[in-house]
N, C-alpha and C. Protein backbone atom coordinates (compact mmCIF):
# COMPACT_ATOMS: atom_id res chain seq x y z
N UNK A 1 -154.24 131.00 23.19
CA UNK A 1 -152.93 131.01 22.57
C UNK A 1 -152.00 130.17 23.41
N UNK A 2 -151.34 129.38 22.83
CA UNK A 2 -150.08 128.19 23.79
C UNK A 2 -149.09 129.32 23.66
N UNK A 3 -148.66 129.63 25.14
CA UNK A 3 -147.44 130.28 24.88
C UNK A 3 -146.04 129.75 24.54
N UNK A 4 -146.12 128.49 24.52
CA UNK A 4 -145.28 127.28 24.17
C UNK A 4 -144.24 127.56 22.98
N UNK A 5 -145.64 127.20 21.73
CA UNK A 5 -145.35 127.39 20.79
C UNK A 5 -145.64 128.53 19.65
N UNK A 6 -146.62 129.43 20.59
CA UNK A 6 -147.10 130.82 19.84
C UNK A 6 -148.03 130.26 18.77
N UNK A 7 -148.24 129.32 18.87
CA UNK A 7 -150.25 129.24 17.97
C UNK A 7 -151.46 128.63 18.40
N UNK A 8 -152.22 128.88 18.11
CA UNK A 8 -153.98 128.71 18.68
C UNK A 8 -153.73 126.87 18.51
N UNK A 9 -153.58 126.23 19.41
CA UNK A 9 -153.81 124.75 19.14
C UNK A 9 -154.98 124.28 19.21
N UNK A 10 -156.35 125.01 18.85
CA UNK A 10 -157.85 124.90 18.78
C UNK A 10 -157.62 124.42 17.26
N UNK A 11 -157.01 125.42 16.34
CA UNK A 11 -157.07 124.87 14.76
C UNK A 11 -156.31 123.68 14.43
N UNK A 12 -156.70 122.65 14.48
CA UNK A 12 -155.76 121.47 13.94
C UNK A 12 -155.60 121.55 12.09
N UNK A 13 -153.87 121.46 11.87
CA UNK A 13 -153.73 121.63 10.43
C UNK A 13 -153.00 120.37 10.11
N UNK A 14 -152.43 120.41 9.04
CA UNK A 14 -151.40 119.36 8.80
C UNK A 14 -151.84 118.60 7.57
N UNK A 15 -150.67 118.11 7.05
CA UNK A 15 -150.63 117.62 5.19
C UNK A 15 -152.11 116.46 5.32
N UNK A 16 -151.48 115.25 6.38
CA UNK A 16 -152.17 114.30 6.25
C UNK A 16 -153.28 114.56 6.72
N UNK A 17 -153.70 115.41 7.52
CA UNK A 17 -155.16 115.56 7.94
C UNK A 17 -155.92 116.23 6.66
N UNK A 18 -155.09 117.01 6.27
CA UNK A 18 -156.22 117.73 5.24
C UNK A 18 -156.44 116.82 4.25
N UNK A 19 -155.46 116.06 3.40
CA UNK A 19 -155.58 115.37 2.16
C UNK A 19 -157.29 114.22 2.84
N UNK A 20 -157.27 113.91 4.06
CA UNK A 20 -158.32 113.05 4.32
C UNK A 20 -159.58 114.11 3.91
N UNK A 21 -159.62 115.01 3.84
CA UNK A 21 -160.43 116.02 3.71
C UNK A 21 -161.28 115.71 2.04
N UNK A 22 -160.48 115.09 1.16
CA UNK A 22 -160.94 114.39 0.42
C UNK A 22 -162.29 113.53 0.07
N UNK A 23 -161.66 112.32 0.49
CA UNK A 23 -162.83 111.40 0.81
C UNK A 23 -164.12 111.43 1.80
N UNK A 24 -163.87 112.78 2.54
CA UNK A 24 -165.05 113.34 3.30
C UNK A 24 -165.98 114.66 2.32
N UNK A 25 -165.29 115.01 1.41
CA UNK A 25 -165.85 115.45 0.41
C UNK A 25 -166.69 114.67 -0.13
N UNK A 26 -166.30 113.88 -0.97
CA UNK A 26 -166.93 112.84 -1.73
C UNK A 26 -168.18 112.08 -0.79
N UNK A 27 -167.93 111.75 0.45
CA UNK A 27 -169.19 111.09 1.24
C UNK A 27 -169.89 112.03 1.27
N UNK A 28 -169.51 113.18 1.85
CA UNK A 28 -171.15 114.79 1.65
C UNK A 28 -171.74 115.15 0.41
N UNK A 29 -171.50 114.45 -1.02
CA UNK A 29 -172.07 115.05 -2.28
C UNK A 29 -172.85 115.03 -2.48
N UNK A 30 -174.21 115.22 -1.42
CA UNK A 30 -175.18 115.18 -0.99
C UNK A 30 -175.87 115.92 0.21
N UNK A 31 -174.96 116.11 1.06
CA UNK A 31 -175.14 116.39 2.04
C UNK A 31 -174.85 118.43 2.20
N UNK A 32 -175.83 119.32 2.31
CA UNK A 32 -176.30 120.40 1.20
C UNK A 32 -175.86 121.61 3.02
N UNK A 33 -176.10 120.90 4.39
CA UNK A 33 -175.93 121.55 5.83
C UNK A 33 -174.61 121.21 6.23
N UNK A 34 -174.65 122.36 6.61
CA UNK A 34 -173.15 122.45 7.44
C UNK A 34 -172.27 123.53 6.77
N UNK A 35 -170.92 123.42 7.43
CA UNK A 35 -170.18 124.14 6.76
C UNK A 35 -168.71 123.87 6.40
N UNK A 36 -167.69 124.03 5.27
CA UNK A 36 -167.03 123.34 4.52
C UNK A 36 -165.67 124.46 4.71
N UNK A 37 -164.54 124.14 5.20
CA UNK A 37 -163.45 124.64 5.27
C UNK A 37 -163.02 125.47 3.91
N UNK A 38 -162.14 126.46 3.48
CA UNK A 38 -161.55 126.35 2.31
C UNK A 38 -160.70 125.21 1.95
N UNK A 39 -159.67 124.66 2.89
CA UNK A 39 -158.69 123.84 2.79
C UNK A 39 -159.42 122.80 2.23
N UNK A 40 -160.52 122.23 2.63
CA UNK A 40 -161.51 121.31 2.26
C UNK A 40 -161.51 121.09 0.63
N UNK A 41 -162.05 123.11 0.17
CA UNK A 41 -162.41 122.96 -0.94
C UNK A 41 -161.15 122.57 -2.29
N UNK A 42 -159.80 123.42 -1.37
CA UNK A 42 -158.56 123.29 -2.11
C UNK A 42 -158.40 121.66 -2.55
N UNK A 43 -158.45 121.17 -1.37
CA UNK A 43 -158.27 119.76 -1.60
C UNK A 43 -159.07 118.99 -2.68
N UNK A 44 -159.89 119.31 -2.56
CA UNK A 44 -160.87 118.77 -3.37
C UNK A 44 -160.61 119.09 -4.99
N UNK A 45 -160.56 120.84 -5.41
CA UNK A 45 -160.02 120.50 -6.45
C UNK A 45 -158.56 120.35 -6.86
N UNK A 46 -157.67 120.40 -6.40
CA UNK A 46 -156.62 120.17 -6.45
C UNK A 46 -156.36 119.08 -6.65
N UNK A 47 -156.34 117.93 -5.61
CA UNK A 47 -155.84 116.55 -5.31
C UNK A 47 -157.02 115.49 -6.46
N UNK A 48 -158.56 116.03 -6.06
CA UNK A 48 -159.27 115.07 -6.97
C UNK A 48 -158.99 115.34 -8.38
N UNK A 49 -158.62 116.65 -8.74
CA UNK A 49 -158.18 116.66 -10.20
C UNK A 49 -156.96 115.92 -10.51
N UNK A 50 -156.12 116.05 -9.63
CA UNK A 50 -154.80 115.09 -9.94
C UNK A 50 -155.02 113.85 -10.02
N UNK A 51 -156.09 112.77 -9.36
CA UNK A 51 -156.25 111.82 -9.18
C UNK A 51 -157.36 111.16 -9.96
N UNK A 52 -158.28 112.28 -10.69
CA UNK A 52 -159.12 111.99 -11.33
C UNK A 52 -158.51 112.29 -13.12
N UNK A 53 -157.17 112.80 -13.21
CA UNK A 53 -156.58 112.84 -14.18
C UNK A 53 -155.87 111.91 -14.54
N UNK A 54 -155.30 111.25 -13.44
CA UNK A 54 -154.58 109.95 -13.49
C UNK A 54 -155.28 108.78 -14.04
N UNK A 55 -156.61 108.51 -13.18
CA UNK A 55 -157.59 107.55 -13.77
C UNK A 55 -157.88 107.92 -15.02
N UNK A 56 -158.32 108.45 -15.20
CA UNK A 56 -158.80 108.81 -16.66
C UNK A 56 -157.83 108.83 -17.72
N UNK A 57 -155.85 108.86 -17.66
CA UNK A 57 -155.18 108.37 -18.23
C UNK A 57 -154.77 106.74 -18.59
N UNK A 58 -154.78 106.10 -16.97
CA UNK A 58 -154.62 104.86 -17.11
C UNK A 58 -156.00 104.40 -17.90
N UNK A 59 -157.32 105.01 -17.95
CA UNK A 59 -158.40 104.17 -18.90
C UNK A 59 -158.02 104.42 -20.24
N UNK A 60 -157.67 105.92 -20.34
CA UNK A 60 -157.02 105.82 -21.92
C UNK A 60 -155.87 105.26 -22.61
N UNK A 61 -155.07 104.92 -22.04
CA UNK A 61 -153.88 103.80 -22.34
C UNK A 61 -154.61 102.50 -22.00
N UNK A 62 -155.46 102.05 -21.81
CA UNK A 62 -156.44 100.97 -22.55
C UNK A 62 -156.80 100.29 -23.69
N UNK A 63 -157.48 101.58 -23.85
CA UNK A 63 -158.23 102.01 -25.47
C UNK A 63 -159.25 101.22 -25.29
N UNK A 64 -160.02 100.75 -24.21
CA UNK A 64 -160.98 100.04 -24.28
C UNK A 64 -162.51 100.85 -24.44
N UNK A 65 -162.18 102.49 -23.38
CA UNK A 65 -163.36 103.06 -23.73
C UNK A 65 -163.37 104.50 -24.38
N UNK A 66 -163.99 105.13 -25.84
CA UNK A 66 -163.39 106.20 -25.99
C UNK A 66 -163.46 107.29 -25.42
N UNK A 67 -162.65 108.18 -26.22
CA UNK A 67 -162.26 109.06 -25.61
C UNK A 67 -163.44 110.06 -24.99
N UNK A 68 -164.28 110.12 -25.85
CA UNK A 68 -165.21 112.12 -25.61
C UNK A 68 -165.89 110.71 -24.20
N UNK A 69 -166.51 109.98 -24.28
CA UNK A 69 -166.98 108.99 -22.93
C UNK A 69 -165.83 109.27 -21.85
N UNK A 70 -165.06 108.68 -21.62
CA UNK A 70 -163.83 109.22 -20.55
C UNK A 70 -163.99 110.69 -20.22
N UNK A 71 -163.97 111.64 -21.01
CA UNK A 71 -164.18 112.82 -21.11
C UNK A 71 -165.37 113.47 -20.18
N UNK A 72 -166.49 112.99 -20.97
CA UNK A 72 -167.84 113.59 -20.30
C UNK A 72 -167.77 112.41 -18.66
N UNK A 73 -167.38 111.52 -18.76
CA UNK A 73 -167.45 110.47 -17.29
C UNK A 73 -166.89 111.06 -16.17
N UNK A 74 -165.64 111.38 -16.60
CA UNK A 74 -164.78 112.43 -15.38
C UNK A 74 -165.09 113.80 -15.06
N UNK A 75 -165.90 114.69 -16.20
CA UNK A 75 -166.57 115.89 -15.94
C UNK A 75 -167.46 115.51 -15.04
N UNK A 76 -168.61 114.70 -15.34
CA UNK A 76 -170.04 114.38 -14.68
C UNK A 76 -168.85 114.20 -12.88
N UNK A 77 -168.28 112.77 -12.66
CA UNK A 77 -167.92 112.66 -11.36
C UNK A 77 -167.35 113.71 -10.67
N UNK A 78 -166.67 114.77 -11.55
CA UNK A 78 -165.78 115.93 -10.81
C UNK A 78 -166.53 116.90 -10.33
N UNK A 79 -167.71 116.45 -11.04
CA UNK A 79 -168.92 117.95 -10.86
C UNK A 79 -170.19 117.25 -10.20
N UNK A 80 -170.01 116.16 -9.62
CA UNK A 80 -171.36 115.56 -8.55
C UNK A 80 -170.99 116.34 -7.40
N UNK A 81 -169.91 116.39 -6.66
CA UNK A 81 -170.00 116.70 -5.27
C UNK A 81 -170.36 118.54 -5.34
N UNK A 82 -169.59 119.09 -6.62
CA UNK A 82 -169.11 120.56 -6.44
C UNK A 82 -170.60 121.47 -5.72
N UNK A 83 -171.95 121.25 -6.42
CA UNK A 83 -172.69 122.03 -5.70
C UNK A 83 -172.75 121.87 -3.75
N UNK A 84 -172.56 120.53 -3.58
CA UNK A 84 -172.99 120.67 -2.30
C UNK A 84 -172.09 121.39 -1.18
N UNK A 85 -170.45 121.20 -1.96
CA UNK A 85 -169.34 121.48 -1.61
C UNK A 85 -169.21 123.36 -1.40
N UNK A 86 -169.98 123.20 -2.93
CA UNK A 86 -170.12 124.93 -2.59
C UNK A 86 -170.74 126.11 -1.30
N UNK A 87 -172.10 124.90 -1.58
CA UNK A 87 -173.06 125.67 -0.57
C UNK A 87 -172.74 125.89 0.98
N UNK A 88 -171.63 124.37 1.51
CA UNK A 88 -171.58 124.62 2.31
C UNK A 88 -170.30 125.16 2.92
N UNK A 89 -169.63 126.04 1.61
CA UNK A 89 -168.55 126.65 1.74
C UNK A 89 -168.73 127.86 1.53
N UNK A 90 -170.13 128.27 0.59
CA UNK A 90 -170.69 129.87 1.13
C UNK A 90 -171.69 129.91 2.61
N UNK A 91 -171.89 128.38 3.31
CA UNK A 91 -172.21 128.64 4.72
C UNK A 91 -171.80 128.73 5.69
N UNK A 92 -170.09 128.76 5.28
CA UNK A 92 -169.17 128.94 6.12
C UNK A 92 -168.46 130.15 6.46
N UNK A 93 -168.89 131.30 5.31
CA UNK A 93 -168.94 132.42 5.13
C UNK A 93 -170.31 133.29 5.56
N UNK A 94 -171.03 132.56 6.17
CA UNK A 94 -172.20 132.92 6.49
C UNK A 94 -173.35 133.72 5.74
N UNK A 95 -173.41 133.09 4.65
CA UNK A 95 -174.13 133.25 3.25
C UNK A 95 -175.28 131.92 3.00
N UNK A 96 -176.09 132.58 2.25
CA UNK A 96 -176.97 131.37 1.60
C UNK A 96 -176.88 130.22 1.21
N UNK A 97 -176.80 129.24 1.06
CA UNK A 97 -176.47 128.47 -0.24
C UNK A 97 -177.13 128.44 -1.61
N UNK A 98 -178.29 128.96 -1.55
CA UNK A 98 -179.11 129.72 -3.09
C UNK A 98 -177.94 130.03 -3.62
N UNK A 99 -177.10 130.69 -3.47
CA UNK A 99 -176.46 131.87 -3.79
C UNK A 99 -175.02 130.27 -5.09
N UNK A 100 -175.52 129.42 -4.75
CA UNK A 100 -174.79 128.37 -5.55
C UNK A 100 -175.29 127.91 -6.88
N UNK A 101 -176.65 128.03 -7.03
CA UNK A 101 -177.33 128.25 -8.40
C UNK A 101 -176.99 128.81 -9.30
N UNK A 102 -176.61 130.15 -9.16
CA UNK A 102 -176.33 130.90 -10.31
C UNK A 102 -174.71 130.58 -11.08
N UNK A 103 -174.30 130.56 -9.70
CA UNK A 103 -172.88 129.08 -10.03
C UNK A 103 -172.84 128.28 -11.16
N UNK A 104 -173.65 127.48 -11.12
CA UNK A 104 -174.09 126.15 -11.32
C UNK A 104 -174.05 126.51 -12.90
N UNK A 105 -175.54 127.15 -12.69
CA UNK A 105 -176.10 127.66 -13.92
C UNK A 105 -174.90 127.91 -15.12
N UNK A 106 -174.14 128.82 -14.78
CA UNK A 106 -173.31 129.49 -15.45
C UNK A 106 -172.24 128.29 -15.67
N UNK A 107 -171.74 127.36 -15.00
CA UNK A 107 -171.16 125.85 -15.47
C UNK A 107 -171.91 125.30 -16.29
N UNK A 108 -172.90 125.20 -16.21
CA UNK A 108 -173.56 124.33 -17.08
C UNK A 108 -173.83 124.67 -18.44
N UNK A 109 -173.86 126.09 -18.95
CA UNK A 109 -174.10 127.08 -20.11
C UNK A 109 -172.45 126.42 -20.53
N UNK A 110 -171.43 126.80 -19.59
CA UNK A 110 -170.26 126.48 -20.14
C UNK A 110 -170.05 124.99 -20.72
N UNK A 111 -170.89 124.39 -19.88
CA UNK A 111 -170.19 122.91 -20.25
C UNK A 111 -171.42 122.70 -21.93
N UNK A 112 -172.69 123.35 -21.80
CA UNK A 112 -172.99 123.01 -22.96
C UNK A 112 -172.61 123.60 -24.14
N UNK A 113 -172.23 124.50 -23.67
CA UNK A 113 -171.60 125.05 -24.97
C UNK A 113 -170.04 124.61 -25.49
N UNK A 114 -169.18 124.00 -24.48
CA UNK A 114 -167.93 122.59 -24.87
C UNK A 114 -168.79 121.83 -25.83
N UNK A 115 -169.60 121.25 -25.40
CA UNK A 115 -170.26 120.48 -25.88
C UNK A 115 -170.81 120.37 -27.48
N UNK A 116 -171.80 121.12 -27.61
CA UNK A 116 -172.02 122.03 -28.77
C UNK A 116 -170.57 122.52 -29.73
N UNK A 117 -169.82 123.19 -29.34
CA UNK A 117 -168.68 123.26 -30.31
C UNK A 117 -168.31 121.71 -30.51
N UNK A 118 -168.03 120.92 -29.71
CA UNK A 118 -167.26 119.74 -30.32
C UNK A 118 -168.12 118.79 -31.02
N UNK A 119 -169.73 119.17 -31.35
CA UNK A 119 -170.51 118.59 -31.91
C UNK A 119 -170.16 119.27 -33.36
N UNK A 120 -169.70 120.52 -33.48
CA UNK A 120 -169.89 120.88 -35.00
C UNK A 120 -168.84 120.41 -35.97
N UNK A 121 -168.89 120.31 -37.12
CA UNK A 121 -167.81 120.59 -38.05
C UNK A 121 -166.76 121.43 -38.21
N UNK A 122 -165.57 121.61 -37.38
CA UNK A 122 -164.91 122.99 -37.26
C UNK A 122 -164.07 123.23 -38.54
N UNK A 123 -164.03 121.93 -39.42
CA UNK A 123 -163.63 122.13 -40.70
C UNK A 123 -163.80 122.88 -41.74
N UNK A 124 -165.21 123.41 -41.79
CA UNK A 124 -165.80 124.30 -42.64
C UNK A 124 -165.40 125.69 -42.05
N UNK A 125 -164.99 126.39 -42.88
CA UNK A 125 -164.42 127.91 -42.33
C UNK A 125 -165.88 128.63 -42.27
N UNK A 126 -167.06 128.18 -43.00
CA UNK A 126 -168.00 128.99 -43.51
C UNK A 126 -169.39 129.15 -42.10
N UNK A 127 -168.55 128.14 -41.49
CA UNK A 127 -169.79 127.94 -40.26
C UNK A 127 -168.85 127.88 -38.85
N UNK A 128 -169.36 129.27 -38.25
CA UNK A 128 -168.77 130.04 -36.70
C UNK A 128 -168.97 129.56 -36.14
N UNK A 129 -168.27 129.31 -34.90
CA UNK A 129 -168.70 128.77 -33.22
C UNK A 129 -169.98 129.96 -32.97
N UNK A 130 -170.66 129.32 -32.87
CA UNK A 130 -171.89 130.10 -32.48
C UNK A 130 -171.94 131.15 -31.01
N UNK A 131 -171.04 130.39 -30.30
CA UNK A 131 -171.14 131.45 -29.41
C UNK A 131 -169.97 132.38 -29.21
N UNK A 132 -168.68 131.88 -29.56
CA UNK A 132 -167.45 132.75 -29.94
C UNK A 132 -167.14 133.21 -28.33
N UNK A 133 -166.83 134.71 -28.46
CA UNK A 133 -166.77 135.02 -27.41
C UNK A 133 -167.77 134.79 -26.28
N UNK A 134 -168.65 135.14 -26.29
CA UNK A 134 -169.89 134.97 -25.44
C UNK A 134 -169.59 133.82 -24.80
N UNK A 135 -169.35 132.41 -25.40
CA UNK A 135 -168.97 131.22 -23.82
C UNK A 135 -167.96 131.22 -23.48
N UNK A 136 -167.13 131.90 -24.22
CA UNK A 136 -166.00 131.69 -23.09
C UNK A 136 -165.77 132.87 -22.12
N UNK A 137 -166.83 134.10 -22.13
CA UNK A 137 -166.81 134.77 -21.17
C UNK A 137 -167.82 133.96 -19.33
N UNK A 138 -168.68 133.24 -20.32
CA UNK A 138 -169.57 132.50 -19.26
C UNK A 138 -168.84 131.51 -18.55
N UNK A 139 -167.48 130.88 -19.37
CA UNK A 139 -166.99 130.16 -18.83
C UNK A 139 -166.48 130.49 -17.69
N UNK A 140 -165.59 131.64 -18.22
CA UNK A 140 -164.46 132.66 -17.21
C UNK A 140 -165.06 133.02 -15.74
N UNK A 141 -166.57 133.48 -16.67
CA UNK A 141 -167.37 134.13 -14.73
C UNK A 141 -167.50 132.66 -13.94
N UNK A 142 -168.07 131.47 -14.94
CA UNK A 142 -168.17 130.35 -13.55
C UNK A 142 -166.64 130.21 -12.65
N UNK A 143 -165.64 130.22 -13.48
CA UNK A 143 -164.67 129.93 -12.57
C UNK A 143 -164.28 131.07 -11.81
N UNK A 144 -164.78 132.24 -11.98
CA UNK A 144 -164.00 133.44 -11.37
C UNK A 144 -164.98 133.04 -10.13
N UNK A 145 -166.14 132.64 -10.27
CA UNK A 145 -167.19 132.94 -9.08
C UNK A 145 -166.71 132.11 -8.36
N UNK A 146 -166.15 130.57 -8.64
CA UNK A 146 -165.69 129.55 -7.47
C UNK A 146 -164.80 130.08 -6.87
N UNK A 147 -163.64 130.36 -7.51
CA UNK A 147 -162.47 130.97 -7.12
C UNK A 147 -163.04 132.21 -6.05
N UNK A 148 -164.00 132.91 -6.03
CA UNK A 148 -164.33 133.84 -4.96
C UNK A 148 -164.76 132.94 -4.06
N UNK A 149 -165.44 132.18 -4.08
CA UNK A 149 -165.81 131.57 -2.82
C UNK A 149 -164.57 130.43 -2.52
N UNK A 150 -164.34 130.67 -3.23
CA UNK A 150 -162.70 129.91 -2.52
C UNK A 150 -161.76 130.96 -1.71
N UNK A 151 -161.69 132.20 -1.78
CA UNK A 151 -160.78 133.22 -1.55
C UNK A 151 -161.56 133.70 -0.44
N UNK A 152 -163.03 134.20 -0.49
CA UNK A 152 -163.26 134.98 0.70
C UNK A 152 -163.28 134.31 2.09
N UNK A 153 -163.00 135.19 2.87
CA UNK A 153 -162.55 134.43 4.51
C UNK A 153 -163.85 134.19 4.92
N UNK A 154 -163.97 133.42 5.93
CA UNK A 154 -164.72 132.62 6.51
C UNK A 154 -165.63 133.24 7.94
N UNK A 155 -166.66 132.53 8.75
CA UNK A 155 -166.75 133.63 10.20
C UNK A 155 -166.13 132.67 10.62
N UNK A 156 -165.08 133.36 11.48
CA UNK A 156 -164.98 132.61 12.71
C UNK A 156 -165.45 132.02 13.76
N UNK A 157 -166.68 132.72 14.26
CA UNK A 157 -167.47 131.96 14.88
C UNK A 157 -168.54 131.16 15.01
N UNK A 158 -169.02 130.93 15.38
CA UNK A 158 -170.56 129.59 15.00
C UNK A 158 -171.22 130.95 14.41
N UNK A 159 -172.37 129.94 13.62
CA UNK A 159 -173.08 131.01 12.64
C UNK A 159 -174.47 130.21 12.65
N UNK A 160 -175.46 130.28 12.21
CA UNK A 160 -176.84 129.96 12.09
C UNK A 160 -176.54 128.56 11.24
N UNK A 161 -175.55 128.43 10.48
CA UNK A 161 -175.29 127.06 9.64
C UNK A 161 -174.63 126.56 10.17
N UNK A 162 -174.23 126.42 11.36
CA UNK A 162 -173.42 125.49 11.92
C UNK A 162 -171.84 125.81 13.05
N UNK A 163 -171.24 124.85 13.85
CA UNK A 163 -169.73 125.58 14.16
C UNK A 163 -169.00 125.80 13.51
N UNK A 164 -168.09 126.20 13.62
CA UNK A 164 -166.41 126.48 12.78
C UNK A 164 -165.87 124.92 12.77
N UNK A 165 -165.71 124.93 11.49
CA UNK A 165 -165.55 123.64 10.70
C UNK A 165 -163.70 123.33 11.79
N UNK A 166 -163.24 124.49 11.59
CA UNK A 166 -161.23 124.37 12.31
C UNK A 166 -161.62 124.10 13.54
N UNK A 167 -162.51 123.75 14.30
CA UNK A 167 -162.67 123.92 15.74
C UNK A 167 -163.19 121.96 15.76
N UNK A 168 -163.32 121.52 15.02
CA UNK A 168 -163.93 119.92 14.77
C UNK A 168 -162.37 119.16 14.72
């Protein structure tokens, strides 16, 4: 503890350091070891959604490529890094990364079933969204489950997956 200023100057924080936290995302979307800050993960969806919303406006004030393409292009890129991001943000909690599959899984039911509805005719009153309630409860659990591994605290100390990411 600095008695200076009364905080642990081991944790380095700050706007501009974290926003870099970004583009170090994006280089690991692959990279499955180690372990991944929350701030990391905030950043990631936070800032890349803002920035990946932006692009994907300036292509649509184009009109060069359509729309459901723009659509599925920015899903696919927003959702390359997320598994690896995950795993090594339930290894920072000192958890599995298996434990990111069922994650996954449950995104992917969601995203096919977006999918599937915007394939049908919603014009006809005579023919139901087939899954109705049912995907959008699957939807709800994928995001409730990120959002937990976004919320639960972290170990503080080195763990079998690696050091404390605040201590780098």
């Amino acid at each position: 503890m600095n008695d200076a200023t009364g905080d642990d100057s081991r944790y380095q924080s700050g706007l501009v350091r974290d926003l870099w936290l970004l583009p170090q995302t994006v280089r690991n979307s692959f990279t499955f070891e180690g372990r991944s800050r929350r701030t990391e993960m905030v950043v990631y969806l936070i800032v890349g959604s803002i920035l990946l919303q932006l692009v994907v406006g300036l292509i649509d004030l184009t009109g060069l490529i359509e729309e459901d393409a723009i659509g599925w292009g920015s899903a696919i890129t927003f959702f390359i890094p997320l598994p690896a991001l995950l795993t090594r943000r339930l290894h920072d909690m000192g958890r599995t990364g298996w434990l990111t599959l069922p994650v996954i899984a449950l995104m992917l039911v969601a995203t096919y079933e977006d999918w599937l509805v915007s394939t049908m005719d919603t014009s006809d009153p005579a023919w139901p969204d087939p899954w109705g309630l049912t995907g959008d409860m699957i939807s709800l659990a994928g995001a409730l489950c990120v959002v937990a591994i976004l919320l639960l605290p972290e170990k503080n100390e080195n763990n079998p997956y690696g050091r404390d990411p605040r201590l780098d």
